[in-house]
N, C-alpha and C. Protein backbone atom coordinates (compact mmCIF):
# COMPACT_ATOMS: atom_id res chain seq x y z
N UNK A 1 27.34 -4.29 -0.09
CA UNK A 1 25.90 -4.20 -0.18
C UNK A 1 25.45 -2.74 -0.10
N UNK A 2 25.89 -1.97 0.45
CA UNK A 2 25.57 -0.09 0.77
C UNK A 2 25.64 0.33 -0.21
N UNK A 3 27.13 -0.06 -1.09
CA UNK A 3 27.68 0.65 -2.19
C UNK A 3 25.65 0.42 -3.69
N UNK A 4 26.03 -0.70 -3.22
CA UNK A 4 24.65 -0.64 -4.34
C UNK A 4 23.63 -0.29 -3.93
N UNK A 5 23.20 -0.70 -2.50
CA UNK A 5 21.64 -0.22 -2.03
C UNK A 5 21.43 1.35 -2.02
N UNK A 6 23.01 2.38 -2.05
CA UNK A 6 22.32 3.81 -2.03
C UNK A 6 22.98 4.15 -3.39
N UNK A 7 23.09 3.34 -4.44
CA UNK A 7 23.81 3.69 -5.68
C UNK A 7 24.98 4.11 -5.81
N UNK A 8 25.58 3.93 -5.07
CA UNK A 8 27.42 4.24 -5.46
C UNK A 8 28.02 3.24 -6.06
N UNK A 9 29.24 3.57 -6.57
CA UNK A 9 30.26 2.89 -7.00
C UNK A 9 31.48 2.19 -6.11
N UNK A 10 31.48 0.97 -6.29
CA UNK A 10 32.46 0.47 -5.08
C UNK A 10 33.86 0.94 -5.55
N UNK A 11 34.28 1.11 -7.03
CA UNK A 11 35.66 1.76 -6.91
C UNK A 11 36.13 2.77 -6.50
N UNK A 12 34.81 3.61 -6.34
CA UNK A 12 35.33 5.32 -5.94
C UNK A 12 35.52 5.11 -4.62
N UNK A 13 35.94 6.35 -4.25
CA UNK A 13 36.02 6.62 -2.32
C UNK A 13 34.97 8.04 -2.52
N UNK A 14 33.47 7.28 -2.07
CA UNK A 14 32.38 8.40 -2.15
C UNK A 14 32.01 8.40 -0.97
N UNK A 15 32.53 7.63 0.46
CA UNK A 15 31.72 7.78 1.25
C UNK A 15 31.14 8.89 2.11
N UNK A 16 32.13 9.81 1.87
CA UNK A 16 31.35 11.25 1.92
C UNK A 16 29.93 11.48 2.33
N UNK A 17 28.97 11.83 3.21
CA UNK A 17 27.39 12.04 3.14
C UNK A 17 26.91 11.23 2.24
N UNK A 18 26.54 9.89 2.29
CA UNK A 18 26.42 9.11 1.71
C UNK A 18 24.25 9.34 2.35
N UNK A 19 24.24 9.64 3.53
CA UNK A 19 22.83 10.17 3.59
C UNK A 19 22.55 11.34 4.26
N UNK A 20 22.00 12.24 3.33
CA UNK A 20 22.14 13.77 4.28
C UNK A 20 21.60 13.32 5.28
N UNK A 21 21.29 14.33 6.42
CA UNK A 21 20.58 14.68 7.51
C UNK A 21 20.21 16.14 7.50
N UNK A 22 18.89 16.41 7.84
CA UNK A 22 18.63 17.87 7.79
C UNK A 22 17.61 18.23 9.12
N UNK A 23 17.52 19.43 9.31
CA UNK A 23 16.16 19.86 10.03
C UNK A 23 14.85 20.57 9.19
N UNK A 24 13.69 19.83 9.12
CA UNK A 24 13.15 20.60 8.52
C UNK A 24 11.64 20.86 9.28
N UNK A 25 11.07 21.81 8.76
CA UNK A 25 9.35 22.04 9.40
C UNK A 25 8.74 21.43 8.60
N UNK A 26 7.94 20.68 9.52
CA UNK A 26 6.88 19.59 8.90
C UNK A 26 6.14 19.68 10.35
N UNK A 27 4.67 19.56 9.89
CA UNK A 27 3.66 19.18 10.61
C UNK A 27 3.86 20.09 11.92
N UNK A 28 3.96 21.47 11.86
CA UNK A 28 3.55 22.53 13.30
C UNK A 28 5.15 22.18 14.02
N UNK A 29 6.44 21.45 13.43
CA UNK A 29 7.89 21.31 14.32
C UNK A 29 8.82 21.32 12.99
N UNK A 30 9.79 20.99 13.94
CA UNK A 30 10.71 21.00 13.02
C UNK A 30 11.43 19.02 13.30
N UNK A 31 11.58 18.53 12.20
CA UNK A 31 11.22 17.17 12.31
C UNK A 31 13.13 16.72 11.55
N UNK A 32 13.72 15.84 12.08
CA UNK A 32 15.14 14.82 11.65
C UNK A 32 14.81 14.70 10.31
N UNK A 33 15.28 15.10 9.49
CA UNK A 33 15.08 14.32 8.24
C UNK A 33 16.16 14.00 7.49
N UNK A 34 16.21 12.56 6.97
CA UNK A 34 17.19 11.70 6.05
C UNK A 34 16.90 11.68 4.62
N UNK A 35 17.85 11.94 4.06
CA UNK A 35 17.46 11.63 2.62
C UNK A 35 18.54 10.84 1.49
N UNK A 36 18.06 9.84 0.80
CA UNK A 36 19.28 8.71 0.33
C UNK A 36 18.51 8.36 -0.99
N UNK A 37 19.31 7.61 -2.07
CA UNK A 37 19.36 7.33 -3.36
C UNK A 37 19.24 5.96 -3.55
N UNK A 38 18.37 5.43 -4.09
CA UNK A 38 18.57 3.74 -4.19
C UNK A 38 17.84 3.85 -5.54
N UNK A 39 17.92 2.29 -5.71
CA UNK A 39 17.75 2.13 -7.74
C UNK A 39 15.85 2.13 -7.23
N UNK A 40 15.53 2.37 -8.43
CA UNK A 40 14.26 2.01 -8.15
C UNK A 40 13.54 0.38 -8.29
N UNK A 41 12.88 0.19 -7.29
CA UNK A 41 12.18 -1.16 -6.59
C UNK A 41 11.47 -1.86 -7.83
N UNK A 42 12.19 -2.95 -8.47
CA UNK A 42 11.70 -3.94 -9.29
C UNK A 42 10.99 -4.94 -8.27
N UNK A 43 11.40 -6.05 -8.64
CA UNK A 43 11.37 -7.45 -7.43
C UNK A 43 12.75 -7.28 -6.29
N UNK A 44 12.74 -6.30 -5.59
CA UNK A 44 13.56 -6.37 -4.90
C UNK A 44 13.76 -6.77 -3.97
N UNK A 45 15.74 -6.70 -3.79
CA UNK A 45 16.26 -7.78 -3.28
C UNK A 45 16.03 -7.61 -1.74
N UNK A 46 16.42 -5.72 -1.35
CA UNK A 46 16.31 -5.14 0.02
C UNK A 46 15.53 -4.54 0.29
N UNK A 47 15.61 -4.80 1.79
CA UNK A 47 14.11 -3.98 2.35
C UNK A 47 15.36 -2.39 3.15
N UNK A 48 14.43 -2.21 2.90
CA UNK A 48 15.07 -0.38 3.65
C UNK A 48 14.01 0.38 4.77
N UNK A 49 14.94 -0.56 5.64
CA UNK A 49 14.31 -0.02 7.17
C UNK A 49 14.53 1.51 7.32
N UNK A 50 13.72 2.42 7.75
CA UNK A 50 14.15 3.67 8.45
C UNK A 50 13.83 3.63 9.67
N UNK A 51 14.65 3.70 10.52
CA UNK A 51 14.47 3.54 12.61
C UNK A 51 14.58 4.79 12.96
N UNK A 52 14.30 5.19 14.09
CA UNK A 52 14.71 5.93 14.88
C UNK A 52 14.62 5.43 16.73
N UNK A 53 15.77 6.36 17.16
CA UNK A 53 16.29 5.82 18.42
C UNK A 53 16.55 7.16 18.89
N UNK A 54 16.23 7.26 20.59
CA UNK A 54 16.38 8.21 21.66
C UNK A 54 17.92 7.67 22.56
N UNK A 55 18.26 6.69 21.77
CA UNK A 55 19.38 6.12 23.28
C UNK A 55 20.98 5.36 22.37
N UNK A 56 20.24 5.13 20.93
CA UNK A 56 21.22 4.12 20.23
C UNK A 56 21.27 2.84 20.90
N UNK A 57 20.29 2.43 21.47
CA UNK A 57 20.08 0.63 21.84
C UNK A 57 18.27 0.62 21.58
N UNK A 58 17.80 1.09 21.64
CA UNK A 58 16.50 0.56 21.11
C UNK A 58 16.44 1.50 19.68
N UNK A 59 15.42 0.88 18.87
CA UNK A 59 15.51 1.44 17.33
C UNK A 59 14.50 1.32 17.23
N UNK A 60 12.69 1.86 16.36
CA UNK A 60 11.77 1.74 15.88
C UNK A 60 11.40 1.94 14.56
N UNK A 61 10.56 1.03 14.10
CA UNK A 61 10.49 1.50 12.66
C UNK A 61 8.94 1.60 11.92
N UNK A 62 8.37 1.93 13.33
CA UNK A 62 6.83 1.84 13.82
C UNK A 62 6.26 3.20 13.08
N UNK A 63 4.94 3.13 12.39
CA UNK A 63 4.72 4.29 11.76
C UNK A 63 4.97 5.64 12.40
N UNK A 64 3.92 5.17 13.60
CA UNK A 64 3.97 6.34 15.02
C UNK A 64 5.53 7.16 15.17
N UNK A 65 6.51 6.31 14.98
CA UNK A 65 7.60 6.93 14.90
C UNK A 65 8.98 7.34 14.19
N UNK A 66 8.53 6.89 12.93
CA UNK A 66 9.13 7.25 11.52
C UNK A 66 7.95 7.37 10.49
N UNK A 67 8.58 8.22 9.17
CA UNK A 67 7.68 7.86 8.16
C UNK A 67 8.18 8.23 6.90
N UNK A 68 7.90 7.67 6.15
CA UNK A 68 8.87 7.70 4.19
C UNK A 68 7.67 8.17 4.01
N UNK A 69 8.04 9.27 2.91
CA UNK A 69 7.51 10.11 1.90
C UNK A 69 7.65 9.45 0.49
N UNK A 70 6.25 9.56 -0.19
CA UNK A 70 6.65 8.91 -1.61
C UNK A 70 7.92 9.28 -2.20
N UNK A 71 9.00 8.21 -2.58
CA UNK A 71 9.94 8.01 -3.60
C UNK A 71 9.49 9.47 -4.84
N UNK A 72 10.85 9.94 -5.38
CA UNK A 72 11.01 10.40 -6.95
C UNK A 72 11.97 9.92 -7.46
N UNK A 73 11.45 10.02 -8.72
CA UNK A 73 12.21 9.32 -9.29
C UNK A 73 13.04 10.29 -9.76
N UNK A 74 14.67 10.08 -10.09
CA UNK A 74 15.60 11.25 -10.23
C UNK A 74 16.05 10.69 -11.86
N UNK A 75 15.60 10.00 -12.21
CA UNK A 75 16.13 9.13 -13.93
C UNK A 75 16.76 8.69 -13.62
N UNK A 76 17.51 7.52 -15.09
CA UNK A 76 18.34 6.53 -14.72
C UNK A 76 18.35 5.60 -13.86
N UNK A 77 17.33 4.92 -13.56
CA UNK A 77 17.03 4.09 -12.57
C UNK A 77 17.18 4.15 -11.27
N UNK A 78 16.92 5.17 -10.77
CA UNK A 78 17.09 5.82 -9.26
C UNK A 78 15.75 6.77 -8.75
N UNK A 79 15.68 6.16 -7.41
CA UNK A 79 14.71 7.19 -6.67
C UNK A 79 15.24 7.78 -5.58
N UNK A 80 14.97 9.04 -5.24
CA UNK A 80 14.99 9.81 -3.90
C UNK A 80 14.44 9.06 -2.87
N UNK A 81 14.44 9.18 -1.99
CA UNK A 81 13.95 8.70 -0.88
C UNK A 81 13.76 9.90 0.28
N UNK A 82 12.85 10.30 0.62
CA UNK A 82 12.72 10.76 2.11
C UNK A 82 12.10 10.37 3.31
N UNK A 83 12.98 10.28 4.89
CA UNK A 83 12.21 9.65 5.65
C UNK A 83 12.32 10.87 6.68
N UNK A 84 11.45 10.42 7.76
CA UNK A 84 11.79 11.46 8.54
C UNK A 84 11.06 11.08 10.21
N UNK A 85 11.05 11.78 11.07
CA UNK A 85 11.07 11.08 12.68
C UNK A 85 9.81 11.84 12.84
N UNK A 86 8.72 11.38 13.27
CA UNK A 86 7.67 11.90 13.66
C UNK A 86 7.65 13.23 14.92
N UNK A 87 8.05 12.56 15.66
CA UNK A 87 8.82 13.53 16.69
C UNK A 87 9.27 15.08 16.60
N UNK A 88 8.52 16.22 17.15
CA UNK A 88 9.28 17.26 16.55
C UNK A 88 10.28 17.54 17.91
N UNK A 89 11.43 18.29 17.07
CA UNK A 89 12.70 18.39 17.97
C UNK A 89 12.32 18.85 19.11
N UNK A 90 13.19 18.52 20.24
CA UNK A 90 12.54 19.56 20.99
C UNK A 90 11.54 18.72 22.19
N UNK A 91 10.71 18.03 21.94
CA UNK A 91 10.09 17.01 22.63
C UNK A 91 10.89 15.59 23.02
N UNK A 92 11.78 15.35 22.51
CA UNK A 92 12.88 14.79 23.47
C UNK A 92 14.19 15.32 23.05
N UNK A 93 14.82 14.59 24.31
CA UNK A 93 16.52 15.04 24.35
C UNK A 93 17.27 15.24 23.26
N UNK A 94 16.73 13.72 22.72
CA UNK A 94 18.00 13.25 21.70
C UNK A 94 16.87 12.86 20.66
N UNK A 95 17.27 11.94 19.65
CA UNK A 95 16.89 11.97 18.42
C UNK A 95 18.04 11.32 17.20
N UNK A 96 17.87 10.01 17.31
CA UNK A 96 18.43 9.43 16.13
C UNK A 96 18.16 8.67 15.10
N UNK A 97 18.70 8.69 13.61
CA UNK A 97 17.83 8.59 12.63
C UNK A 97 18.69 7.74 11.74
N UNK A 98 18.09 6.12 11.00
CA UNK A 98 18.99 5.65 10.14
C UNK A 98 18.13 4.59 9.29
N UNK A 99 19.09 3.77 8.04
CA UNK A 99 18.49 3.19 7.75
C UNK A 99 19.42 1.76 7.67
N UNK A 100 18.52 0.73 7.63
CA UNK A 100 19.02 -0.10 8.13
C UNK A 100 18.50 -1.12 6.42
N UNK A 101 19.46 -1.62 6.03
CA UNK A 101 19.29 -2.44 5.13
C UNK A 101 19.31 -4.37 5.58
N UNK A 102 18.50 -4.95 4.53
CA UNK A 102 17.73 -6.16 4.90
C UNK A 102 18.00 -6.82 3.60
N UNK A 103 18.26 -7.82 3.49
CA UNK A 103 18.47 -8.68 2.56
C UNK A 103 17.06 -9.86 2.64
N UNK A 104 16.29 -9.57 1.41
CA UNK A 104 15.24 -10.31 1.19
C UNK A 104 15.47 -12.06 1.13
């Protein structure tokens, strides 16, 4: 299911950074940011959670504490995706960031 939800090929061995992670400045901090490849959203099948977690046992996917940036489209039936943690670094300890796929 990964192999297709971020557009790879299941024969290759791509799992390599399959979703960056970066630091970037946004909004007066410097903010977690994820970025991943999926086909672009017909009637689709998955939902694409983005969470974030301070502990790795609780996860949110609450505006207040994540937020996706409009999709681009990259051609060929694929969009960019960016999400990123409201939170700027720095205001807590830790800081973890993912996405969690959902079968409609």
């Amino acid at each position: 299911m990964q192999e297709f939800a971020f557009t790879r090929q299941p024969d290759r061995a791509d799992g390599a950074n399959l979703t960056p992670v970066s630091l970037e400045a946004a909004g007066g901090g410097t903010r977690l940011t994820l970025r991943y490849l999926r086909p672009i959203q017909g009637p689709a099948t998955l939902d694409y959670l983005a969470e974030v977690s301070a502990d790795l046992k609780t996860w949110s996917s609450a505006a207040t504490d994540v937020e996706q940036l409009a999709p681009v489209s990259q051609g060929g039936g694929v969009e960019q995706v960016t999400v990123r943690g409201t939170a700027a670094l720095g205001s807590t300890p830790r800081l973890f960031l993912r996405i969690r796929l959902v079968k409609r």
